[in-house]
Protein backbone atom coordinates (compact mmCIF):
# COMPACT_ATOMS: atom_id res chain seq x y z
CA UNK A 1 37.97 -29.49 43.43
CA UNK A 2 37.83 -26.10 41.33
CA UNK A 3 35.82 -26.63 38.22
CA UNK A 4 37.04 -24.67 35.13
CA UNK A 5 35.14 -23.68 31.91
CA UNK A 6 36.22 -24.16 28.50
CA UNK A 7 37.74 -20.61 27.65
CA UNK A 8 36.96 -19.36 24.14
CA UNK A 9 39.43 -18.03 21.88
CA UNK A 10 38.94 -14.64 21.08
CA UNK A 11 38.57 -14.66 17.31
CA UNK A 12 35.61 -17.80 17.89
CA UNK A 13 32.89 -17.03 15.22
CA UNK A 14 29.60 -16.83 18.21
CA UNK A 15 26.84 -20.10 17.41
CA UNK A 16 23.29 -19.29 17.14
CA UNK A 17 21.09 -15.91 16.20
CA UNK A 18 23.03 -13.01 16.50
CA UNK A 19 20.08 -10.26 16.04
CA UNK A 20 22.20 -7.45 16.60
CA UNK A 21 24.69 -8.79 13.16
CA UNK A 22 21.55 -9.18 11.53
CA UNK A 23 20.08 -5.77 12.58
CA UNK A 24 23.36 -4.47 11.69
CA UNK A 25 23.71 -5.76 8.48
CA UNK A 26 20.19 -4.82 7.81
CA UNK A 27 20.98 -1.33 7.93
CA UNK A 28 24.37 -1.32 5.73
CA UNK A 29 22.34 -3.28 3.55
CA UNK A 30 19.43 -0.41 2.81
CA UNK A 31 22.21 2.41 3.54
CA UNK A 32 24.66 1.34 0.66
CA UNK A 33 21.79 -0.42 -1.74
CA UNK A 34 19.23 2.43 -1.75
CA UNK A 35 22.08 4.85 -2.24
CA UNK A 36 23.29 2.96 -5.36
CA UNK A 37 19.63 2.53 -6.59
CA UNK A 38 19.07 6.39 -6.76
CA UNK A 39 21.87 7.24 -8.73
CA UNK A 40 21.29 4.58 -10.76
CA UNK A 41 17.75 6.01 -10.93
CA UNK A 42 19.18 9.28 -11.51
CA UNK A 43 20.99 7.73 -14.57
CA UNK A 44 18.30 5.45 -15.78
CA UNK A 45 14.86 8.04 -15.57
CA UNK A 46 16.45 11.49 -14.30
CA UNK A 47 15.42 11.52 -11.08
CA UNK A 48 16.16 13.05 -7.74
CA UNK A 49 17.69 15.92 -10.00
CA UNK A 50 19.68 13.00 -12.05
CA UNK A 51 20.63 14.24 -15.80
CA UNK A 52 19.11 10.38 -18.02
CA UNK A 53 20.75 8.40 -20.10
CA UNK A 54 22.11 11.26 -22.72
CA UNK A 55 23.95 12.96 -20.37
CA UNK A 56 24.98 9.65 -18.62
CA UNK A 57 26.19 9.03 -22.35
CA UNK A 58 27.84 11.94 -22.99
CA UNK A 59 29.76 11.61 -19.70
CA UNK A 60 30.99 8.16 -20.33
CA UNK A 61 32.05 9.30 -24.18
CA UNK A 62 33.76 12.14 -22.71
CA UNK A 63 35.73 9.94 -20.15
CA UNK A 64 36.79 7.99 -22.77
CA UNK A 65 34.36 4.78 -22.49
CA UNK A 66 33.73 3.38 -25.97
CA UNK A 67 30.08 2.51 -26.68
CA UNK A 68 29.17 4.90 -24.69
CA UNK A 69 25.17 4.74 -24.58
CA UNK A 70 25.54 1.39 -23.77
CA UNK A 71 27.65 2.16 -20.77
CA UNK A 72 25.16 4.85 -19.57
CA UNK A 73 22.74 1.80 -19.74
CA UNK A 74 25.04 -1.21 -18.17
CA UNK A 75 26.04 1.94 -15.39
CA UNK A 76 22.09 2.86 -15.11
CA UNK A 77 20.83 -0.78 -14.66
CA UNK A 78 23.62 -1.75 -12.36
CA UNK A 79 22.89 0.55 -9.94
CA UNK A 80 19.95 0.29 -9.86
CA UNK A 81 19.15 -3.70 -9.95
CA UNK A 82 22.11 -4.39 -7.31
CA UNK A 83 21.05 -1.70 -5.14
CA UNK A 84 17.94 -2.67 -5.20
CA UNK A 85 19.21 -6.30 -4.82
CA UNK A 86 21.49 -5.38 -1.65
CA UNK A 87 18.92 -3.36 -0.20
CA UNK A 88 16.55 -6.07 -0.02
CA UNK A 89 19.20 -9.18 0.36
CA UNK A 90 18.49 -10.91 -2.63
CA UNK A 91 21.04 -12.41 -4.60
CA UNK A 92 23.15 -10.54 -2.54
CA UNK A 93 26.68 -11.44 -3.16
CA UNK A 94 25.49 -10.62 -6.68
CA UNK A 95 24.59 -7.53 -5.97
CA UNK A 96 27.82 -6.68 -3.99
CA UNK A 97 29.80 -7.31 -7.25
CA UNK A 98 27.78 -5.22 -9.27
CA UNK A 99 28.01 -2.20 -6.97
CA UNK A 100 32.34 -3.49 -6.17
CA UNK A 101 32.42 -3.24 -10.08
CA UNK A 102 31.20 0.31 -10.41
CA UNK A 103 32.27 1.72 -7.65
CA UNK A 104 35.67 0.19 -9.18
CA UNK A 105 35.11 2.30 -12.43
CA UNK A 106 33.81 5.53 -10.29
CA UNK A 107 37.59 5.41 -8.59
CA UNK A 108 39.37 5.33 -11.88
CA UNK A 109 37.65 7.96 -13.43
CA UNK A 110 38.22 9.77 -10.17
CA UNK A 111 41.73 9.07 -9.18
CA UNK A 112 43.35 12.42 -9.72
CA UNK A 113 41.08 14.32 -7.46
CA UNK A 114 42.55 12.99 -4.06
CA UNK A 115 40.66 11.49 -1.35
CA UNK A 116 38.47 13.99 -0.02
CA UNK A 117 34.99 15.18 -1.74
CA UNK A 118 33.54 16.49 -3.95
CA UNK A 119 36.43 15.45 -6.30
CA UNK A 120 37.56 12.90 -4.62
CA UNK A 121 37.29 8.80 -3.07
CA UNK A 122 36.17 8.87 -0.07
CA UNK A 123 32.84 8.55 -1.02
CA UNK A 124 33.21 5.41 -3.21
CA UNK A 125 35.51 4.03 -1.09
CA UNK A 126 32.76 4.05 1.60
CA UNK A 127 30.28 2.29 -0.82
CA UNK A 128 32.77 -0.04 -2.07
CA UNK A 129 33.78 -1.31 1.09
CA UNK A 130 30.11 -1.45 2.16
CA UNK A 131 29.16 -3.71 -0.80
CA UNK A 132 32.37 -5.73 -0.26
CA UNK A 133 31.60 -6.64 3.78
CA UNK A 134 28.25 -7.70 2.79
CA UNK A 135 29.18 -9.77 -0.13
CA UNK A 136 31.34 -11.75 2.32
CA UNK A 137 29.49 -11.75 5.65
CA UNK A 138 26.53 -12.75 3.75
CA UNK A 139 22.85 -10.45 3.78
CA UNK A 140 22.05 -11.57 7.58
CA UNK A 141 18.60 -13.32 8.08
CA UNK A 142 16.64 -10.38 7.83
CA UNK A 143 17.13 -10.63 4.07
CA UNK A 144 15.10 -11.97 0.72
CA UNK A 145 17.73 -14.72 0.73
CA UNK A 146 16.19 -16.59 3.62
CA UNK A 147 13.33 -17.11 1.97
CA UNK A 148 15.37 -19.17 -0.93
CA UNK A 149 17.08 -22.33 0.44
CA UNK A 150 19.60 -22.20 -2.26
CA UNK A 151 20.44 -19.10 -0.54
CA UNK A 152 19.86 -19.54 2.87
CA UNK A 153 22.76 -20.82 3.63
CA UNK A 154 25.49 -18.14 2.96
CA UNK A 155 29.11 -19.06 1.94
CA UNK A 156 32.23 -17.48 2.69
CA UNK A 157 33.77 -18.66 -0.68
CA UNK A 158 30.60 -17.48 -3.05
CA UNK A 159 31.15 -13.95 -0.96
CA UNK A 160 34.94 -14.12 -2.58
CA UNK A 161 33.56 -15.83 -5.73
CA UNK A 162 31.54 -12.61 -6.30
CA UNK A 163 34.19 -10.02 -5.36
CA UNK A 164 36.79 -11.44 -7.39
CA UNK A 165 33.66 -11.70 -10.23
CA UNK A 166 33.15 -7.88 -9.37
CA UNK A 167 37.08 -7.11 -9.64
CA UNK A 168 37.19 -8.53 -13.07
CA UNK A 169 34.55 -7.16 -14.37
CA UNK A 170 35.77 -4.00 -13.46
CA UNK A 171 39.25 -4.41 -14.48
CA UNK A 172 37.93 -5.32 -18.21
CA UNK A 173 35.54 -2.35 -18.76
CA UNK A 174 38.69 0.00 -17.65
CA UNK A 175 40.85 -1.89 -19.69
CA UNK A 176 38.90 -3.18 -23.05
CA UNK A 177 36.34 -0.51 -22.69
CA UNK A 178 37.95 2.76 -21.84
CA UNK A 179 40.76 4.73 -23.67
């Protein structure tokens, strides 16, 4: 008598430690987060060749932002605090909206340079989606949010809570903020 074994559907989400999502998500974590935290940096104390606040300021007046030294300073801390955030998984759908919500703003002031750099997308569109996938997979194991069981377990709908948190935000500096 043949013996058969339960075949798997294709799209079946895999039980148990997956080190190499972990791993993986590791890595897009530090990538995208310590990115974001030196040009927030840049913004915030100047460095890595950054121009500080003023001219952070001055680009956000120039763009149109109103209040724009406190932009420079929401932009500044943003980056830096979620990137930081992301890189180390902690409070990391959090973080994924703060960088979605910039990276949002980077694309409008952008948008008539095309896709490809220095002018362009492509760039924030690479950061954007970064943040996004690991707002919604969740930071992986390897991540400060094990070590909070709040946190520990991660949530599909608190990955979307935070995007469409990130979206919004986003969509009402642009529009309430910005002439």
């Amino acid at each position: 008598m043949p013996t058969s074994t339960p075949r798997r559907h294709a799209l079946a989400v895999a039980s148990g430690p997956q080190p190499g999502a972990d791993v993986g998500l590791l890595l897009l974590r530090l990538a995208v987060g310590l990115t974001m935290a030196a040009h927030g940096s840049q913004k915030l104390f100047g460095w890595f060749d950054g121009n500080g606040l003023d001219a952070t300021a001055a680009f956000f007046a120039s763009d149109g932002y109103k209040a724009a030294k406190t932009m420079a300073w929401v932009a500044a801390l943003t980056e830096t605090l979620c990137g930081l955030g992301l890189a180390i998984g902690l409070l990391t759908p959090l973080a994924g909206a703060g960088i979605l919500g910039i990276m949002l703003n980077a694309m409008a002031v952008k948008w008539g340079g095309g896709f490809f750099s220095p002018e362009g997308v492509e760039y924030d569109i690479v950061l954007l989606a970064g943040a996004v996938s690991v707002a919604l997979a969740g930071p992986g194991r390897l991540a400060a949010d094990e070590l909070l069981p709040v946190l520990r377990d991660h949530r599909f709908s608190r990955g979307v809570a935070a995007v469409v948190l990130g979206a919004v935000s986003a969509a009402f500096v642009l529009v309430v903020l910005r002439d």
